[in-house]
N, C-alpha and C. Protein backbone atom coordinates (compact mmCIF):
# COMPACT_ATOMS: atom_id res chain seq x y z
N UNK A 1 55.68 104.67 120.83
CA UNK A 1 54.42 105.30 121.16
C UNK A 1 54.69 106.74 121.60
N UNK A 2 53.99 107.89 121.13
CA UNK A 2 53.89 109.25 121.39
C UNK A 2 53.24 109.11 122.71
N UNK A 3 54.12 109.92 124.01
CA UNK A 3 53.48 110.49 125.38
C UNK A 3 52.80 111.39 124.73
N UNK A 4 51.47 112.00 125.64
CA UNK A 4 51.04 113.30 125.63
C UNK A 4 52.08 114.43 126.56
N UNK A 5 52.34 115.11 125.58
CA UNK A 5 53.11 116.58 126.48
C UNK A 5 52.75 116.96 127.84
N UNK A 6 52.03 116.69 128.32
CA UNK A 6 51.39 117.19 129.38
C UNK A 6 51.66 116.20 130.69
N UNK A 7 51.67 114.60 129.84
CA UNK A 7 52.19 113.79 130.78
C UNK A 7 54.38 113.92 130.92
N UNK A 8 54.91 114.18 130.10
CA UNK A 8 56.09 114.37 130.03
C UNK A 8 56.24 115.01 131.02
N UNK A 9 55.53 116.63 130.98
CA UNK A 9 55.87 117.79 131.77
C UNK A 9 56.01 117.39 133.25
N UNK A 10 54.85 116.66 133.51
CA UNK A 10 54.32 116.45 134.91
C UNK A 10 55.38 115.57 135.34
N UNK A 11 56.22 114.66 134.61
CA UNK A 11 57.30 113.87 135.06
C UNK A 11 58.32 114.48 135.34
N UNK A 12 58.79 115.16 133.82
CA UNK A 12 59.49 116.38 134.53
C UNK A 12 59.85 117.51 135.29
N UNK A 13 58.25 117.70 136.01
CA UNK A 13 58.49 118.43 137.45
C UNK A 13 58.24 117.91 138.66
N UNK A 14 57.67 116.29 138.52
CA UNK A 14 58.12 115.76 139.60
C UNK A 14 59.36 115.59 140.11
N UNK A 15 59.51 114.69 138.87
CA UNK A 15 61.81 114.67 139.42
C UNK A 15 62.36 114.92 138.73
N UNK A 16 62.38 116.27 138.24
CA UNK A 16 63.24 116.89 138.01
C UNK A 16 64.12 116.45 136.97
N UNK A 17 63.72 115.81 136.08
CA UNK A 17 64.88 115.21 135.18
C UNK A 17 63.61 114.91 134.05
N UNK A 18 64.33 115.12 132.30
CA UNK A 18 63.67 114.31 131.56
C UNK A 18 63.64 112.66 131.58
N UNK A 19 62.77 112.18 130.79
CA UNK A 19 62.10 110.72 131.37
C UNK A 19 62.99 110.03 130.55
N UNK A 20 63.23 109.03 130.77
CA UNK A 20 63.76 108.06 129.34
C UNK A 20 62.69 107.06 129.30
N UNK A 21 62.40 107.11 127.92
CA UNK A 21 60.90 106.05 127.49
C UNK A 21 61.49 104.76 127.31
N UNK A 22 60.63 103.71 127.45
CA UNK A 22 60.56 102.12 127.28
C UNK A 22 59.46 101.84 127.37
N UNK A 23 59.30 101.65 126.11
CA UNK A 23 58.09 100.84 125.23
C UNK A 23 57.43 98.90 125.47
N UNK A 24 56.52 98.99 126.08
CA UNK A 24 56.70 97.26 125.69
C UNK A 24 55.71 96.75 124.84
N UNK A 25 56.50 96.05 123.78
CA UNK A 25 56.26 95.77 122.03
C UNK A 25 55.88 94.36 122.24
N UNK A 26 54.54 94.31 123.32
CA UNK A 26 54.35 92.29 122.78
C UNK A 26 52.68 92.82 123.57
N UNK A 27 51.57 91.90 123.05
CA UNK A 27 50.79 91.90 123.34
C UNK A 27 50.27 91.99 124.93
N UNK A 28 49.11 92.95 125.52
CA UNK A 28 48.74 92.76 126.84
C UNK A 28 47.50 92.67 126.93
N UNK A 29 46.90 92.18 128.30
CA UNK A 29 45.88 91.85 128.02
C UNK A 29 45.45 93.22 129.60
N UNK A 30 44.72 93.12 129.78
CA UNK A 30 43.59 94.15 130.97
C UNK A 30 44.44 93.59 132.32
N UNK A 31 44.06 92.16 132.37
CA UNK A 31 44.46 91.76 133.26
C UNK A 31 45.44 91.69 134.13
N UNK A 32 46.38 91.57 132.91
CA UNK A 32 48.11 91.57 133.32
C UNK A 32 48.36 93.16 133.92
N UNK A 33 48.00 94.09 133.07
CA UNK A 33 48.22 95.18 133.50
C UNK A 33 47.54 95.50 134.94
N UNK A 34 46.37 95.16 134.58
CA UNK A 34 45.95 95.61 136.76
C UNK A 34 47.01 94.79 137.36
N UNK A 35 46.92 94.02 137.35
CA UNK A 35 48.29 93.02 138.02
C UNK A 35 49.63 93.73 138.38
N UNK A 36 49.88 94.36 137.57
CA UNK A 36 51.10 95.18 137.87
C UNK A 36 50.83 96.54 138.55
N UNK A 37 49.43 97.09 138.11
CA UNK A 37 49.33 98.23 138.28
C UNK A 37 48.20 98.42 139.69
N UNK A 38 47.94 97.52 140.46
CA UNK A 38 47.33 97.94 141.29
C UNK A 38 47.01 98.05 142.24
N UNK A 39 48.11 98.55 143.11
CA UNK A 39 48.64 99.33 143.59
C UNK A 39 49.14 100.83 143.74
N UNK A 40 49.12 100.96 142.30
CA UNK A 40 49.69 102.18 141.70
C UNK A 40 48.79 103.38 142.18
N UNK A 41 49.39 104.86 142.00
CA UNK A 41 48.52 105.97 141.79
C UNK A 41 47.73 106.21 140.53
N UNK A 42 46.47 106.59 140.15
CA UNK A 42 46.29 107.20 139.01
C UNK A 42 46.42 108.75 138.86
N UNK A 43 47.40 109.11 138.13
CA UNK A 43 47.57 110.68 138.02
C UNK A 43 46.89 111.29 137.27
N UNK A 44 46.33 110.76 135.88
CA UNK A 44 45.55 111.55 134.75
C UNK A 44 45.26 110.08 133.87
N UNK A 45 43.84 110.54 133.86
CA UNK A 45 42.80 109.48 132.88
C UNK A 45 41.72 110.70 132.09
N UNK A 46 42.03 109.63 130.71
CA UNK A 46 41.23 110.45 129.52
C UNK A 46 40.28 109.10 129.30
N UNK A 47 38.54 109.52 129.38
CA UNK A 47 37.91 108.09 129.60
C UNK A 47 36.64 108.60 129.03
N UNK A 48 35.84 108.00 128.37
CA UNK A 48 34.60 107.68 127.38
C UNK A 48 33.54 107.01 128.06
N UNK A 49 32.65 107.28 128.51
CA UNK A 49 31.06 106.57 128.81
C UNK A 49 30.40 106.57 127.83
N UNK A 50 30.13 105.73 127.74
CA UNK A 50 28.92 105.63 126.53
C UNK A 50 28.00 104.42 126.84
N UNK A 51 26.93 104.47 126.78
CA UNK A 51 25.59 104.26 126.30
C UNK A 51 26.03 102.86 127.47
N UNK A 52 26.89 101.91 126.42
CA UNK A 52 27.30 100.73 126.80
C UNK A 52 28.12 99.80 128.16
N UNK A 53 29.02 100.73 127.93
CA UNK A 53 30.41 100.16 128.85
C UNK A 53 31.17 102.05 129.13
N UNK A 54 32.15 101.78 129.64
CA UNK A 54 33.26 102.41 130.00
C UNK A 54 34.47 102.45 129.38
N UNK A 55 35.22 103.26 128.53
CA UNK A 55 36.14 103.40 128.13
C UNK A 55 37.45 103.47 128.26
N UNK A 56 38.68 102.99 129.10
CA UNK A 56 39.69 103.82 129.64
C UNK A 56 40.56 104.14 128.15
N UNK A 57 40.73 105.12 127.92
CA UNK A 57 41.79 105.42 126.56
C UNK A 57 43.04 105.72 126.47
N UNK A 58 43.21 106.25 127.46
CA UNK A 58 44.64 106.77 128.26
C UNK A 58 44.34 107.35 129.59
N UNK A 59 45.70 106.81 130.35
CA UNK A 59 45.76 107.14 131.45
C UNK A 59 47.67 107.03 131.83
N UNK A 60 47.52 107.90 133.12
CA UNK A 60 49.36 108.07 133.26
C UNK A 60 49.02 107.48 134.58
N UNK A 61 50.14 106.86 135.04
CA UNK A 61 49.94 106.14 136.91
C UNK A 61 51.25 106.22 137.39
N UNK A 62 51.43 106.83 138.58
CA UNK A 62 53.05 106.30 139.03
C UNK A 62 52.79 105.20 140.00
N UNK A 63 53.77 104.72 139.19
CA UNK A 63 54.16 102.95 139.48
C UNK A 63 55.29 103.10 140.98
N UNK A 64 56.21 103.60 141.11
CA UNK A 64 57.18 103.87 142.06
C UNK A 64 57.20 105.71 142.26
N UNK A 65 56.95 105.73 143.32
CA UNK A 65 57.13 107.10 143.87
C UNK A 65 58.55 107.64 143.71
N UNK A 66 59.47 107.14 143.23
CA UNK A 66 60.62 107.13 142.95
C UNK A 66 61.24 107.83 141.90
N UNK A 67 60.48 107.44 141.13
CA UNK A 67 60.76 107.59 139.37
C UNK A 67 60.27 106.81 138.25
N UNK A 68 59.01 105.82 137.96
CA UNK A 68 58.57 105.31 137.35
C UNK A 68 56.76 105.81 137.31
N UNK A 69 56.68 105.85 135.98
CA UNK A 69 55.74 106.42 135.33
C UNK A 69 54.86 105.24 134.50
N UNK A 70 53.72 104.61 134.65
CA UNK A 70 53.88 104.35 132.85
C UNK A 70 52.14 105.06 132.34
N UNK A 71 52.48 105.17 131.21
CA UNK A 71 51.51 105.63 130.32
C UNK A 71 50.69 104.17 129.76
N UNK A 72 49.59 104.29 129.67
CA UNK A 72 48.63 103.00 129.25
C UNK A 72 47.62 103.84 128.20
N UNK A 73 48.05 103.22 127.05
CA UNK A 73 46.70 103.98 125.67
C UNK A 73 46.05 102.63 125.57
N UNK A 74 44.75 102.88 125.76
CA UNK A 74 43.82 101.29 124.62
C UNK A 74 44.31 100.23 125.63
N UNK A 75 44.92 100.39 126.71
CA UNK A 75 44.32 99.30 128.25
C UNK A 75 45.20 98.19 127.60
N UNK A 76 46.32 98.27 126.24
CA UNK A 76 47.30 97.42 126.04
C UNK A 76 48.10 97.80 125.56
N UNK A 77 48.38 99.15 125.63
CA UNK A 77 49.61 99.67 124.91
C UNK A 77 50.38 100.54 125.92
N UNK A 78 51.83 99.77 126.71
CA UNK A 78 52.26 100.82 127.91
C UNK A 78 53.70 101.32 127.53
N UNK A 79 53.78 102.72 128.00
CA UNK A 79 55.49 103.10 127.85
C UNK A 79 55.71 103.32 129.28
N UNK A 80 56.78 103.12 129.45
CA UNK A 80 57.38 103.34 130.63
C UNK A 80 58.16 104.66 131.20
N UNK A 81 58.06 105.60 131.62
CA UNK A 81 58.55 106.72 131.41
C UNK A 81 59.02 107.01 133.40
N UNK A 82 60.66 107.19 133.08
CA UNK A 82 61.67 106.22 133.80
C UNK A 82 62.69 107.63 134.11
N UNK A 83 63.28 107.52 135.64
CA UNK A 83 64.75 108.43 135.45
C UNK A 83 65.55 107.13 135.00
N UNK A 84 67.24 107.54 134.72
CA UNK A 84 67.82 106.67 134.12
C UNK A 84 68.18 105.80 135.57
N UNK A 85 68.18 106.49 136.56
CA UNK A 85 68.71 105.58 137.65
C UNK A 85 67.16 104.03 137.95
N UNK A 86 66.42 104.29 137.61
CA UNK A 86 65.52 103.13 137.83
C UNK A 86 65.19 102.14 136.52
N UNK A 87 66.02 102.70 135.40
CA UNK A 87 65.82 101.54 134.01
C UNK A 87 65.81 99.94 134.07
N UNK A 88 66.74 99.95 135.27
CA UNK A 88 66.75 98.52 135.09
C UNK A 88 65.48 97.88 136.17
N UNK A 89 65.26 98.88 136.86
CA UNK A 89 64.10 98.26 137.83
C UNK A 89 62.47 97.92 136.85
N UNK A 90 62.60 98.95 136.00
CA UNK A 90 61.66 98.74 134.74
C UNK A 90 61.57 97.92 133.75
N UNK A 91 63.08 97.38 133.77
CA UNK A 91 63.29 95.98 132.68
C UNK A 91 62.78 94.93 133.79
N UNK A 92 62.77 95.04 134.89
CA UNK A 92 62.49 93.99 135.65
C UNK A 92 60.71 93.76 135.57
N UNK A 93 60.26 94.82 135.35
CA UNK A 93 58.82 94.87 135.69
C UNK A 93 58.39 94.80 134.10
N UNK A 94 58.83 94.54 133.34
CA UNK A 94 58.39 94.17 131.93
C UNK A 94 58.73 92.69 132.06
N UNK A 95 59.74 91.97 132.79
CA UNK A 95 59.60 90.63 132.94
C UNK A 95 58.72 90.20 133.48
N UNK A 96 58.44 90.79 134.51
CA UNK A 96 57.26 90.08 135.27
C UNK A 96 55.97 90.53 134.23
N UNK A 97 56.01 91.10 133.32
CA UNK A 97 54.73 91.20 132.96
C UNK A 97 54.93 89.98 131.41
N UNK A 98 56.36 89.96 130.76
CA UNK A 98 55.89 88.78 130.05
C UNK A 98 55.64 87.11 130.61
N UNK A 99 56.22 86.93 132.01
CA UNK A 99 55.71 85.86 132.51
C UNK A 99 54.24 85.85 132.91
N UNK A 100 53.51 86.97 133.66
CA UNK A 100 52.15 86.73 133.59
C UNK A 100 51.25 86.34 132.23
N UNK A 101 52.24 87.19 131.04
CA UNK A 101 51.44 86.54 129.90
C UNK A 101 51.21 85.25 130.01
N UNK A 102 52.40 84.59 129.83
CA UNK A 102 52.16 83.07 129.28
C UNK A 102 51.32 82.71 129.99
């Protein structure tokens, strides 16, 4: 999945380091993701009202004040955008999100 540039930048002047991306490639649902995410900050949301409902289309959140980022397009599509020192704390939090699947 393509970051928006703008979200990269902002990672990279928080800490100071480019991000290393991790993608997670299995279905999500709304749910699972608030689940993980809420708690989180929201840093930047791109969002649609219309007539009907509410849109979220993208949005960036830091997950750990630390160094974890993730990007959410279409409320089921997340990358993880990571220093290298927290990768594995991010493989951890993609587990917990395929056990909430099942």
């Amino acid at each position: 999945m393509k970051v928006p540039r703008h979200c990269v930048e902002f990672f990279k002047n928080k800490f100071e380091t480019f991000p290393s991306f991790i993608g997670v490639d299995f279905d999500l649902d709304v749910i699972s993701i608030d689940k993980i995410t809420k708690k989180s900050k929201l840093i930047w949301l791109d969002k649609v009202i219309s007539k009907d409902n509410n849109k979220e289309n993208e949005k960036l959140i830091e997950y750990d004040s630390t160094g974890i980022m993730i990007y959410i397009k279409d409320s089921n599509c997340l990358t993880f955008l990571t220093t290298s020192e927290k990768i594995q704390n991010v493989e951890l939090i993609i587990s917990q999100l395929k056990r909430i699947k099942k």
